[in-house]
Protein backbone atom coordinates (compact mmCIF):
# COMPACT_ATOMS: atom_id res chain seq x y z
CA UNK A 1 -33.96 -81.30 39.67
CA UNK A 2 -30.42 -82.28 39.45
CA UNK A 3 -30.50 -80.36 36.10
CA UNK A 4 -32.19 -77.10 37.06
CA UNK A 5 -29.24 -77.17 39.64
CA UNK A 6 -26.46 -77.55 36.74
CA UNK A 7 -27.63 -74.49 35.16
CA UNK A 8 -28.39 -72.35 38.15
CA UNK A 9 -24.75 -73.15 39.11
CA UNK A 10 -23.26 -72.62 35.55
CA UNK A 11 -25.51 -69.54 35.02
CA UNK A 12 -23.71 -67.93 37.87
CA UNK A 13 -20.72 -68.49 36.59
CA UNK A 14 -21.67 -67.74 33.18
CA UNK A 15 -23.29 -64.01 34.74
CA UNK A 16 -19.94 -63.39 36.55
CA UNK A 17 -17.80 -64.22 33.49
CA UNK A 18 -19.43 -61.97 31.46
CA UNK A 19 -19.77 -59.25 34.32
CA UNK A 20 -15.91 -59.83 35.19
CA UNK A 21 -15.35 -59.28 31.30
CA UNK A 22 -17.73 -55.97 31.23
CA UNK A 23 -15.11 -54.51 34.05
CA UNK A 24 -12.15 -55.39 32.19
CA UNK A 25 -13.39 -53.51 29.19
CA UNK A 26 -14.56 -50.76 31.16
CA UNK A 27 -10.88 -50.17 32.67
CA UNK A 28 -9.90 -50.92 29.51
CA UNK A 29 -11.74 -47.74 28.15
CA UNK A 30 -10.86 -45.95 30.86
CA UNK A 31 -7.27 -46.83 30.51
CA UNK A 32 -7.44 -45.69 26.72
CA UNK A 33 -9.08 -42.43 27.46
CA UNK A 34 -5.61 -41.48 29.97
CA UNK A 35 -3.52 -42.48 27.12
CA UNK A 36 -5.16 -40.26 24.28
CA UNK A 37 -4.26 -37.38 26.90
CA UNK A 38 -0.93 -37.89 28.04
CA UNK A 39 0.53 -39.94 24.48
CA UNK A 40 -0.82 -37.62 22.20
CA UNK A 41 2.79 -36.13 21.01
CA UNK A 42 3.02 -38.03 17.89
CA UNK A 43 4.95 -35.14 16.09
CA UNK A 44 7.67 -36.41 13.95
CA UNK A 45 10.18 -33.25 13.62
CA UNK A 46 12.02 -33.77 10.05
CA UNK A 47 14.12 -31.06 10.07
CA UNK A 48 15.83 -28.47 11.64
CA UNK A 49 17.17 -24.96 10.69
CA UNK A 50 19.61 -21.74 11.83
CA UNK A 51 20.12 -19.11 10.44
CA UNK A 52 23.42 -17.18 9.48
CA UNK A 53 23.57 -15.45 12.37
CA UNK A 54 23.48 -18.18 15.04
CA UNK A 55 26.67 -17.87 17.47
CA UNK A 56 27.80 -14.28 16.26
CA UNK A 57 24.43 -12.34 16.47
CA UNK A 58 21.12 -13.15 16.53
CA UNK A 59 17.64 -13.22 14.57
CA UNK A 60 14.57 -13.42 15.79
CA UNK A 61 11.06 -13.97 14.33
CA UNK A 62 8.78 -12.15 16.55
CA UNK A 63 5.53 -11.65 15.72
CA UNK A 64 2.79 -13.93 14.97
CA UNK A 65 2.14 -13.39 10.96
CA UNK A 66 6.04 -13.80 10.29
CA UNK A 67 6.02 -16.92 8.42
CA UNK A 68 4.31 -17.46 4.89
CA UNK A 69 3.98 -21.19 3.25
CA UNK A 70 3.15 -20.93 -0.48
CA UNK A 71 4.25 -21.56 -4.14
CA UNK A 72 5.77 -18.26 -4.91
CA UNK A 73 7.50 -18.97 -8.44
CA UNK A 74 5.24 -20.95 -9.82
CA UNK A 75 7.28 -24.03 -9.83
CA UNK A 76 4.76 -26.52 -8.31
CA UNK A 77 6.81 -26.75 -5.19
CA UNK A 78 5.57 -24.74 -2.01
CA UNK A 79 8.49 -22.53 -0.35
CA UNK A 80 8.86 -20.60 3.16
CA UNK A 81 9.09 -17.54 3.34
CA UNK A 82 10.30 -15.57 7.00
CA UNK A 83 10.66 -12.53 8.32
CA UNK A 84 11.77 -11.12 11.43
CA UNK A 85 15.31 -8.81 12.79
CA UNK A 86 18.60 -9.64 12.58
CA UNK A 87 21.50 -8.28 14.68
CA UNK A 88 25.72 -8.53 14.49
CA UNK A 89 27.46 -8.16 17.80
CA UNK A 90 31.22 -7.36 18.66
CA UNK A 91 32.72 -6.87 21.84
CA UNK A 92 29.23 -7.20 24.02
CA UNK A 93 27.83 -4.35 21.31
CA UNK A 94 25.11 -4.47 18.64
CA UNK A 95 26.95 -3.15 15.72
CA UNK A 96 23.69 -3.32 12.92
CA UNK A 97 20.67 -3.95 12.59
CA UNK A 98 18.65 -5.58 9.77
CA UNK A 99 15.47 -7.01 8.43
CA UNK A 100 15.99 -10.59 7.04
CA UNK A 101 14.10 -11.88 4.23
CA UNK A 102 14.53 -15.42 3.79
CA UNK A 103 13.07 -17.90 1.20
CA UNK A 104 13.50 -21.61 2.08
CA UNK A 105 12.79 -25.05 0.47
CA UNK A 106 12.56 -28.50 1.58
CA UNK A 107 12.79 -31.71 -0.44
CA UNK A 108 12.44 -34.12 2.35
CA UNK A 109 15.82 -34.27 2.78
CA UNK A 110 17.26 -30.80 3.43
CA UNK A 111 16.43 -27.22 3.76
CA UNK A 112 17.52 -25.14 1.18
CA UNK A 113 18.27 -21.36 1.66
CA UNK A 114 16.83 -20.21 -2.25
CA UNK A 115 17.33 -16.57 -1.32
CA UNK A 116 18.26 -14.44 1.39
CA UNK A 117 17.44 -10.44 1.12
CA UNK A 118 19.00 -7.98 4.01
CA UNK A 119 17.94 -4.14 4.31
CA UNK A 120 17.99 -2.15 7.29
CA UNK A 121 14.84 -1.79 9.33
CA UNK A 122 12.79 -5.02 10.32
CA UNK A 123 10.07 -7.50 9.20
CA UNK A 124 7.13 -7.56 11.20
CA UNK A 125 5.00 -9.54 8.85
CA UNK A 126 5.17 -11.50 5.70
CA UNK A 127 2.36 -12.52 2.95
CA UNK A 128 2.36 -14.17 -0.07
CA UNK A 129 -0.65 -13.79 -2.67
CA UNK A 130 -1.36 -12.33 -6.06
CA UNK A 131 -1.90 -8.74 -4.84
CA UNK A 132 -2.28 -6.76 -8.69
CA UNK A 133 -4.43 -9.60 -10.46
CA UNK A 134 -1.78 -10.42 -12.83
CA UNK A 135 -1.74 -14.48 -12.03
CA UNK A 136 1.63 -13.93 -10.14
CA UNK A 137 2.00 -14.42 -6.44
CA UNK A 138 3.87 -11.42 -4.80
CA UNK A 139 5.61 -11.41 -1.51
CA UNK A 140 4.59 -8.63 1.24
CA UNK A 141 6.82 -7.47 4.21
CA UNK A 142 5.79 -4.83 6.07
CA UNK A 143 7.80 -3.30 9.12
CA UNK A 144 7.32 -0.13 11.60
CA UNK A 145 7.18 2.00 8.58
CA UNK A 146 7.18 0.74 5.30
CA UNK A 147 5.33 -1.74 3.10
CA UNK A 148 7.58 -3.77 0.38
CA UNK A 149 6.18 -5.74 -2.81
CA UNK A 150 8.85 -8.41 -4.60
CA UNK A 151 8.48 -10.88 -7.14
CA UNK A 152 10.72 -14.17 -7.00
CA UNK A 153 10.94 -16.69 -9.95
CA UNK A 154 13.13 -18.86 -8.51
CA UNK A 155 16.38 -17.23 -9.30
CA UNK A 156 16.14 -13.67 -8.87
CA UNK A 157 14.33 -11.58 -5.79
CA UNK A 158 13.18 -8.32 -7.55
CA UNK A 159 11.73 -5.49 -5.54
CA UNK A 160 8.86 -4.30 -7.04
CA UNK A 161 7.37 -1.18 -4.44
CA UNK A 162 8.59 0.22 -1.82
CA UNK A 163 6.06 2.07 0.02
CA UNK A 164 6.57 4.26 3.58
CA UNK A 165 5.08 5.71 6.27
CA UNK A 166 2.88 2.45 6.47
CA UNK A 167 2.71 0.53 9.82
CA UNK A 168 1.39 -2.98 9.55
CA UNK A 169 1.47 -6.28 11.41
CA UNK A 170 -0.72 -8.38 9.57
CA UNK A 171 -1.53 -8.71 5.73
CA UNK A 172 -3.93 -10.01 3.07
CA UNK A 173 -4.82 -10.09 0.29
CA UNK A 174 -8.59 -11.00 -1.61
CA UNK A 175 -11.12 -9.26 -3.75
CA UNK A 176 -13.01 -7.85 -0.93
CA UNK A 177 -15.20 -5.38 -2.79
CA UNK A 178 -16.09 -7.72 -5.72
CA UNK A 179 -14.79 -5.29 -8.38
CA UNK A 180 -12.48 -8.24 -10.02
CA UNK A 181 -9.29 -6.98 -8.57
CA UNK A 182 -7.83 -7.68 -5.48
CA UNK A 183 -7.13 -5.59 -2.37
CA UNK A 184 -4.11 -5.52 0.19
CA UNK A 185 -5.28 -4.85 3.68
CA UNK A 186 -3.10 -3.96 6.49
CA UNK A 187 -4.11 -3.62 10.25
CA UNK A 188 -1.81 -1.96 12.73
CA UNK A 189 -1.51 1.05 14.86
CA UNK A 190 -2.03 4.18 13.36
CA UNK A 191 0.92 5.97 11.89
CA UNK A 192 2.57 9.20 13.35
CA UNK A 193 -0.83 9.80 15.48
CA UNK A 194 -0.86 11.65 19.06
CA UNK A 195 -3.44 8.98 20.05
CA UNK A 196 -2.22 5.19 19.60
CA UNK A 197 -5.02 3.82 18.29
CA UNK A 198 -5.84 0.33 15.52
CA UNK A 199 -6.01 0.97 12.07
CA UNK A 200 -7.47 -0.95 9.40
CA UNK A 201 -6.16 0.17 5.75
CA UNK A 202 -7.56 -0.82 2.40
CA UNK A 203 -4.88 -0.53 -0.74
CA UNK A 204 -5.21 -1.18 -4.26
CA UNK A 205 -1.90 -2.13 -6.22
CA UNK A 206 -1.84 -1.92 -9.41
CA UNK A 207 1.68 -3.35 -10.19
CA UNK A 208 3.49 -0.12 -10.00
CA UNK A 209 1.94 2.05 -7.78
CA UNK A 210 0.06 2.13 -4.26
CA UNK A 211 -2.93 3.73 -3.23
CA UNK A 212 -5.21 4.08 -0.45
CA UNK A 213 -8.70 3.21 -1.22
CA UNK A 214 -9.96 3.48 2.54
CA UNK A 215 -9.02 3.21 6.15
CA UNK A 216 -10.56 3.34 10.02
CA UNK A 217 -9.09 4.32 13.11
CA UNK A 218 -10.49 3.63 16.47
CA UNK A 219 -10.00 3.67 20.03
CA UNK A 220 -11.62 3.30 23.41
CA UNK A 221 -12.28 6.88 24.78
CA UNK A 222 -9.07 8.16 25.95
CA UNK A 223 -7.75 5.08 25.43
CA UNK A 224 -6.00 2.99 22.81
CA UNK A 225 -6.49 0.02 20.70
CA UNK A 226 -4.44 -2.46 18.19
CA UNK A 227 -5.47 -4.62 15.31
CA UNK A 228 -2.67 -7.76 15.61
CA UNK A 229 -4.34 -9.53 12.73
CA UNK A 230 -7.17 -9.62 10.10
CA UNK A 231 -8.28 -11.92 7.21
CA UNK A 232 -11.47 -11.66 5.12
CA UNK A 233 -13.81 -14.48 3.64
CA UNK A 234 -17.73 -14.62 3.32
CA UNK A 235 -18.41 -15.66 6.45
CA UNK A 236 -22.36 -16.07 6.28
CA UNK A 237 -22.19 -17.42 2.29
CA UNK A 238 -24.33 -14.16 1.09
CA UNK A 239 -21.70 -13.78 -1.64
CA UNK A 240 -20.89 -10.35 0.18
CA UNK A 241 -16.67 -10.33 1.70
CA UNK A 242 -16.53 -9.23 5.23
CA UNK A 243 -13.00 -7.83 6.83
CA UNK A 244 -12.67 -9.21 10.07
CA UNK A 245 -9.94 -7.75 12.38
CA UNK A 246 -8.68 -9.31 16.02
CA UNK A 247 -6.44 -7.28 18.75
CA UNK A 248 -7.33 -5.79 22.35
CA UNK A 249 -9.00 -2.33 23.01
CA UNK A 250 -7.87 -0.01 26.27
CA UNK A 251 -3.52 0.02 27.56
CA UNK A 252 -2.63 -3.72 28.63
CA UNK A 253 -3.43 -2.67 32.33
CA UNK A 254 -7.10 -2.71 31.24
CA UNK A 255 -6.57 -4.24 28.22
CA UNK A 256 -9.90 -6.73 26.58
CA UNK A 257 -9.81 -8.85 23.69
CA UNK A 258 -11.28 -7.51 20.23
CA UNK A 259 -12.91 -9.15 17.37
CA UNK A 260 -14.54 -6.41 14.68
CA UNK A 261 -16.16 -7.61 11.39
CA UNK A 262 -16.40 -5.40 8.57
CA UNK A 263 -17.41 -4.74 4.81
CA UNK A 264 -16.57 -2.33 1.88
CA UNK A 265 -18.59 -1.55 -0.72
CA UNK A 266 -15.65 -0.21 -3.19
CA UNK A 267 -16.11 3.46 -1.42
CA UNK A 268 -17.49 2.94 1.80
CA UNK A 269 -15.82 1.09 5.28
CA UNK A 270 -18.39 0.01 7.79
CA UNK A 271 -18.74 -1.57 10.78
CA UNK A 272 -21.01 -4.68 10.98
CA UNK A 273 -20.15 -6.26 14.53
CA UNK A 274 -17.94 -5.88 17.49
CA UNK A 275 -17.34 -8.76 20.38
CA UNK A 276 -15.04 -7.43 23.47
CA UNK A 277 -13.92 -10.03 25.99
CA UNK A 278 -11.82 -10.78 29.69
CA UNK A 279 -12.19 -13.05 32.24
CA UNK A 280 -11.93 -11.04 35.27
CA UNK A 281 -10.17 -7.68 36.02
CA UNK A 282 -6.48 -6.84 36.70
CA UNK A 283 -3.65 -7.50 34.50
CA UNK A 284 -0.48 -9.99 34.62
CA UNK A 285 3.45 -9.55 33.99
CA UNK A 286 5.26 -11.01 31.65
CA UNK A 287 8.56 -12.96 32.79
CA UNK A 288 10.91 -9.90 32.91
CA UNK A 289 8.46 -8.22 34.97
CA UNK A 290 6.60 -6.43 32.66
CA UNK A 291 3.11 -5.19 32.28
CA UNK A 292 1.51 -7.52 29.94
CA UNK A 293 -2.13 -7.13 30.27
CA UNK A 294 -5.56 -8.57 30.88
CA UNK A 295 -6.79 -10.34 27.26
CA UNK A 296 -5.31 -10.15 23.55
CA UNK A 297 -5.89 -11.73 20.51
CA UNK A 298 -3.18 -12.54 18.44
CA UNK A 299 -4.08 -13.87 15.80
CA UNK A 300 -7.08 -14.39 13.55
CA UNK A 301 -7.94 -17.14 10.79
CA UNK A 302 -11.17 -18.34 9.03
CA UNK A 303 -12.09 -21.82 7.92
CA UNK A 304 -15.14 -24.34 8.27
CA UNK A 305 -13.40 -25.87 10.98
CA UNK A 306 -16.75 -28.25 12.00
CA UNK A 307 -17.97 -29.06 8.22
CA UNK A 308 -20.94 -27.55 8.17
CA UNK A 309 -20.70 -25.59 5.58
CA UNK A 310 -20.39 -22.32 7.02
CA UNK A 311 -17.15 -20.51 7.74
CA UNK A 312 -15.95 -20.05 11.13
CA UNK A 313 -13.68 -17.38 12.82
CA UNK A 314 -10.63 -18.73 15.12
CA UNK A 315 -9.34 -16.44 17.13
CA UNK A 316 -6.29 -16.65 19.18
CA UNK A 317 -4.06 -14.89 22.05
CA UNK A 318 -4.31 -14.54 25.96
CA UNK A 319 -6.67 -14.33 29.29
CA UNK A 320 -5.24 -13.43 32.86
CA UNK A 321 -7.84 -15.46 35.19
CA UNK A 322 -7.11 -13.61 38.53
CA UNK A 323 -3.96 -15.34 39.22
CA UNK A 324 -2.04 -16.96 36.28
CA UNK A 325 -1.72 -16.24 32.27
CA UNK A 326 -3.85 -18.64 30.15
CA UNK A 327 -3.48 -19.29 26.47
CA UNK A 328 -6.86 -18.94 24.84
CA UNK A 329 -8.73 -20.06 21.88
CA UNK A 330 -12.02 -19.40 20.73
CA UNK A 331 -14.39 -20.05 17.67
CA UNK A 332 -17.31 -17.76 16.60
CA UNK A 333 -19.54 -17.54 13.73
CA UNK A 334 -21.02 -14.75 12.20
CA UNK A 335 -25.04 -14.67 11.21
CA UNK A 336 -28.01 -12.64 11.46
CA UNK A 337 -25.07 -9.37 11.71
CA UNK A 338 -24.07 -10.91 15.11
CA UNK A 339 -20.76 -12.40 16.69
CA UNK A 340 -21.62 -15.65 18.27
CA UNK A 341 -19.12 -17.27 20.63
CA UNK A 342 -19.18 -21.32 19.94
CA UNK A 343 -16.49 -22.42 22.24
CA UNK A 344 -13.58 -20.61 24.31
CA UNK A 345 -10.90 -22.80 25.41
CA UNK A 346 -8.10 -21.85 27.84
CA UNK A 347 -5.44 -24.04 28.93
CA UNK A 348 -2.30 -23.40 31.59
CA UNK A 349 0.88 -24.98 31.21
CA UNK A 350 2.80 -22.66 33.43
CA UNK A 351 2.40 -19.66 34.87
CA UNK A 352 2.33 -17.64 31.65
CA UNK A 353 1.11 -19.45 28.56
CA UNK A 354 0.41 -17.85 25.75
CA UNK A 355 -1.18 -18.87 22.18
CA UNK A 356 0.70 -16.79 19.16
CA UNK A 357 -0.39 -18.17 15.82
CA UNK A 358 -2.81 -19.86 14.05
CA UNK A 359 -3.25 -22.27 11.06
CA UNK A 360 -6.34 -24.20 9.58
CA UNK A 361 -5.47 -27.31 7.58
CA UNK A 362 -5.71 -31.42 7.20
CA UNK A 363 -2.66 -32.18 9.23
CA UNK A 364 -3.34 -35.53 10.04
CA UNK A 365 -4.85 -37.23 6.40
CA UNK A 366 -8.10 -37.77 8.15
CA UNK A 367 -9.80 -35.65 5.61
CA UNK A 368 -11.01 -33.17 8.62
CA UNK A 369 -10.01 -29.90 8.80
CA UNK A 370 -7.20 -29.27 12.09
CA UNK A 371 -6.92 -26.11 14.06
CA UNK A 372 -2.80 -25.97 14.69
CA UNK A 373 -2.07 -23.38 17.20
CA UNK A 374 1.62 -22.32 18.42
CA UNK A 375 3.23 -20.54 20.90
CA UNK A 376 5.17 -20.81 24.71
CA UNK A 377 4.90 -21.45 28.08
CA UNK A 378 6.79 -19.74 30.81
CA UNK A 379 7.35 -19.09 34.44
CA UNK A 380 6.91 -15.64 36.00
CA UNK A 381 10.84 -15.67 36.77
CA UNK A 382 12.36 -17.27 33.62
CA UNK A 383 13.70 -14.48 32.72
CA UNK A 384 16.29 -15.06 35.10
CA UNK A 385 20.01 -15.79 33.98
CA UNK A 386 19.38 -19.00 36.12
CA UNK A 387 15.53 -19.77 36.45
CA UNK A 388 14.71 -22.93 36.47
CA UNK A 389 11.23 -22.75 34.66
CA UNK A 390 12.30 -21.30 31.36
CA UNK A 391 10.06 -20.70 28.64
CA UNK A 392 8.87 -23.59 26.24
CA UNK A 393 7.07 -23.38 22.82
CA UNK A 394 4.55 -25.75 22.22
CA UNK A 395 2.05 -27.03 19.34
CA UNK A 396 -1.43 -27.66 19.70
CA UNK A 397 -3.99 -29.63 17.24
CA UNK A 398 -7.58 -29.22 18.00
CA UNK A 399 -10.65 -30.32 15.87
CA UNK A 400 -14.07 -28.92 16.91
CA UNK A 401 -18.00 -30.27 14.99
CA UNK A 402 -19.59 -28.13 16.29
CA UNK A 403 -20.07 -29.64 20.07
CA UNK A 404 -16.88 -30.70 21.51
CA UNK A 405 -13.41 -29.14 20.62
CA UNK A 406 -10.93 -32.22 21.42
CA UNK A 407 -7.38 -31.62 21.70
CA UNK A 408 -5.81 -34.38 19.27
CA UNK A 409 -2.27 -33.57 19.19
CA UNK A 410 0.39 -31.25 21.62
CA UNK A 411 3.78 -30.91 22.00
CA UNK A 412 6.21 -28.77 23.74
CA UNK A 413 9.57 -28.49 23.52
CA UNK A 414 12.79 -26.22 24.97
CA UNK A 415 16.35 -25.76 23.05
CA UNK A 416 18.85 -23.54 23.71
CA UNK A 417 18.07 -21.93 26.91
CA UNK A 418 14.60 -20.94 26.07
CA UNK A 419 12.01 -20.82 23.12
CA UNK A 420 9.18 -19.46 21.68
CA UNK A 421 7.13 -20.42 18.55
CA UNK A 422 5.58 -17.39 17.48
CA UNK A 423 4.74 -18.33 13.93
CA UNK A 424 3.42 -21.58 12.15
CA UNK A 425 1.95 -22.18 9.25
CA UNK A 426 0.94 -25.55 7.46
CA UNK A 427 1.40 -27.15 3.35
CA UNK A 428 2.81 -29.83 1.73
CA UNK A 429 5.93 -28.40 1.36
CA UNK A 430 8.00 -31.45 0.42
CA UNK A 431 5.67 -32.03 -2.43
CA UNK A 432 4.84 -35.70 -0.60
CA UNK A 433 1.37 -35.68 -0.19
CA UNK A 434 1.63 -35.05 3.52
CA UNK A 435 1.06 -31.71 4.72
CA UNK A 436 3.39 -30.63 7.12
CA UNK A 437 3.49 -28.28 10.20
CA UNK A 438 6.33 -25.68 10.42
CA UNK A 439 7.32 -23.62 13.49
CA UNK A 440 9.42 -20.44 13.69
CA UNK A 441 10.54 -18.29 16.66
CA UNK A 442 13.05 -17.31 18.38
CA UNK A 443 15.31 -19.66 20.69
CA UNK A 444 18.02 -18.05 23.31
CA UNK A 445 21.14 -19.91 23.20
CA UNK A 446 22.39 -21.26 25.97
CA UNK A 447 24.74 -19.07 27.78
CA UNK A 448 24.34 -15.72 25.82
CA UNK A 449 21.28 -13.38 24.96
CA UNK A 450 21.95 -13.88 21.22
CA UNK A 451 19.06 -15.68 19.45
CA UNK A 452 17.87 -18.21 16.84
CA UNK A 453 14.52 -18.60 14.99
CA UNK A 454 14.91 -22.88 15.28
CA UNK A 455 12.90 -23.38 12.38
CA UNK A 456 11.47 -26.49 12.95
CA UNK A 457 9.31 -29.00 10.12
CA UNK A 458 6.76 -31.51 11.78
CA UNK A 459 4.36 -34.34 10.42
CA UNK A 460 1.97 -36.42 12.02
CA UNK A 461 0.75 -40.29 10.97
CA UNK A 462 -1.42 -39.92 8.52
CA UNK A 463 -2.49 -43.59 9.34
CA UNK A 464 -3.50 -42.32 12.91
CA UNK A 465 -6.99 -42.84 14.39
CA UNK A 466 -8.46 -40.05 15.76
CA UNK A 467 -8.04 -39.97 19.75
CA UNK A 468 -11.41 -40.86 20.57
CA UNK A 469 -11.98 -43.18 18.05
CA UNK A 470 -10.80 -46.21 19.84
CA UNK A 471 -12.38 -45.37 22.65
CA UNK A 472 -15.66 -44.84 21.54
CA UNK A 473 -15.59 -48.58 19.29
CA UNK A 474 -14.78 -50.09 23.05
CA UNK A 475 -17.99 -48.29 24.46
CA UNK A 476 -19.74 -49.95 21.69
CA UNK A 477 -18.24 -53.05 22.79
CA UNK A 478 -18.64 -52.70 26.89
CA UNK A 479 -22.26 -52.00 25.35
CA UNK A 480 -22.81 -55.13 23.87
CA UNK A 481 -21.31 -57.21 26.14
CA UNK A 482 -23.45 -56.35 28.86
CA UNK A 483 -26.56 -56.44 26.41
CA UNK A 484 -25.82 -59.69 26.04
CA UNK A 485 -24.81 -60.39 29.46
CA UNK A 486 -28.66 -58.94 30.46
CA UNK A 487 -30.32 -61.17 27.37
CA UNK A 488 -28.96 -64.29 28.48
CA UNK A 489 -29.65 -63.89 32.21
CA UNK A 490 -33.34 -63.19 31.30
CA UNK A 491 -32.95 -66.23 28.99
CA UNK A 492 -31.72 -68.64 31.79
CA UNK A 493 -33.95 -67.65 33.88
CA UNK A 494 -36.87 -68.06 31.85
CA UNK A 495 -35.81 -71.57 31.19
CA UNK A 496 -35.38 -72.23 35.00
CA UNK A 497 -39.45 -71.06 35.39
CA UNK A 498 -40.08 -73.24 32.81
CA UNK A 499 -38.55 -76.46 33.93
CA UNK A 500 -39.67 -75.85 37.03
């Protein structure tokens, strides 16, 4: 008796042990699970650059396809390539204007200006890719009006078309009509057209001379449209290229997101699939008071972003929910000739937030492909001399299988008086086996209206667990423990019927 009595009393204490242990675990988790949200900035910023103009002028790198990261001379070492406008001021007074090609390098050490190329006009996008089938990559600018072709080798910046009356703000370049020679396309508004409506364009270069293989226009009914971005992959693996084109459809007061897929045959442009998109109706302001509209997308890229073999679309830009300005993201496939929304995530920072541009890449060495979004964050006022709630850029890292898209990195930052990232793009452009994340914009400097693109290089830890990693190994473990807890409470007690 005495003995049944010893282990009734020490199984109690054994039960509450392990109980008291469970808890601790479970707060444990639950502690871990606050920290993977709010300590998720691991962003390591190794560098820093300004450009020429910084104190006497300004240059800013609007627009969200502004930034290209690629080997352009062939010498195994990835560059950066930026566009954008530049001004000069004197006495309170823009005295010029220009459009400033720049071509950058990093060793890990310092940024290198390789080459530096001034016109007049402006750079609304930038592209680098082979774009006459000659095993050279070519750079692309494109402005309001005209589309330029160079060639850089690393020591001289030749100018190899220069093309006008073509309005783009978005380029690429791929075989998209499986003829064995590539295609530039552009999307845009149309040019010198009474009604302002998208354009898609299809071009074939042939190292000398442009010309127009194809192109749509389109518009809502007495309305207008804009194509902000396209790229082009085969999206359903039917070895067949489709075109696939993101913007908004109707003037921002009525404004709805837009996401077209396409194909061309060689002769023929057609229209496979169109997905239009808002939240609710009514349109926002931007921070100077502006009208800035209802839904937008931005910016488009393609990738198998869940590994499953299949390509998805990632689309990026804006939503107005009723009330406040949220940046969006969403991820769609593209089977049986149908648009299929997988996952639309918005997100508020401040009263305006806004995603610009897109990237798909490895960021983080966990052999997983990343989503990397950029863009700002801004009061309704902060356009105000003295606001207090000035506009922020920030950096997002999302992965997605399929189920759950889980934010794994963000950061946002201000500089100057305010900031913007409107471009990023991702590579190895150090050449150390680490790809790295770099940001381009335009900052305000403090106590002027002059700007500065702040290009900006990031990393993450390669060595870092994913953020719910951890946390899921400690569910395993709360798991356990209480499995065993359970076990040897039946155990006990099954001894105590026996003795007894």
């Amino acid at each position: 008796m005495l003995r049944i009595e010893y282990m009734l009393k020490h199984q109690n204490k054994f039960q509450c042990s392990l109980l008291a242990f469970s808890v601790f675990l479970i707060l444990i988790l639950c502690l871990n699970i606050e920290a993977v949200v709010s300590q998720s900035d691991n962003f390591m910023l190794e560098a820093e650059q300004h450009w020429d103009t910084y104190g006497v002028g300004g240059t800013c790198i609007s627009g969200t396809h502004n930034l290209a990261i690629s080997d352009i001379d062939n010498d195994g070492v990835i560059e950066i390539v930026t566009g954008g406008f530049s001004y000069s001021r004197a006495n309170a007074t823009t005295t010029s204007l220009g459009a400033p090609l720049r071509i950058w390098s990093w060793n890990g050490q310092n940024i290198t200006l390789e080459k530096g190329e001034n016109w007049p006009g402006n750079i609304g996008c930038v592209y680098a890719g082979d774009a006459d089938g000659d095993g050279v990559v070519e750079i692309l600018t494109a402005g309001v009006s005209s589309l330029r072709i160079w060639n850089w080798d690393g020591q001289n910046l030749v100018l190899r078309g220069n093309y006008t009356e073509i309005s783009a703000s978005s380029i690429f370049v791929g075989d998209v009509d499986k003829d064995n020679m590539p295609e530039i396309l552009t999307v845009g508004r149309a040019y010198n057209t009474s009604q302002p409506s998208a354009q898609l364009s299809i071009w074939q270069w042939d190292g000398e001379n442009l010309s127009l293989k194809t192109s749509a226009e389109w518009s809502a009914t007495s309305d207008i449209a804009r194509a902000n971005s396209v790229y082009a992959a085969d999206l359903n693996k039917d070895n067949v290229i489709e075109i696939v084109t993101a913007g908004y459809v109707n003037s921002p007061k009525n404004s709805s997101g837009q996401l077209r897929v396409w194909q061309f045959d060689g002769t023929d442009l057609s229209l496979k699939a169109n997905a239009e998109w808002r939240m609710v109706d009514g349109y926002s302001v931007d921070n100077a008071g502006n009208v800035m509209g209802n839904t937008m997308a931005h910016n488009v890229k393609v990738g198998d972003v869940d590994d499953d073999g299949f390509l998805e679309i990632v689309t990026g830009g804006f939503t107005y929910d009723g009330e406040k300005v949220k940046g969006q993201l969403r991820i769609w496939n593209w089977t049986g000739g149908i648009l299929n929304l997988e996952k639309s995530q918005e997100w508020m920072t401040s009263d305006i937030t806004e995603l610009k541009s897109i990237s798909i890449n490895d960021v983080d060495g966990d052999g997983k492909i990343e989503i990397v979004t950029s863009g700002s964050s801004a009061g309704y006022d902060s356009f105000a001399h003295d606001a207090a709630n000035k506009a922020q850029a920030q950096i997002r890292v999302w992965s997605w299988d399929g189920n759950t898209l889980t934010l794994k990195q963000s950061k946002d930052w201000i500089v100057g008086e305010a900031v913007c990232a409107w471009n990023v793009g991702t590579g190895d452009v150090d050449n150390d086996g680490v790809v790295e994340i770099v940001t381009v914009g335009c900052m305000q400097i403090e106590n002027s209206r002059d700007c500065d693109p702040d290009l900006r290089i990031w990393s993450l830890p390669t060595t870092s667990m994913p953020p719910t990693s951890f946390g899921h190994i400690i569910v395993v473990v709360v798991g356990a423990v209480i499995v065993i807890a359970i076990s040897t409470s039946m155990f006990i007690r099954k001894r105590h019927r026996n003795l007894t």
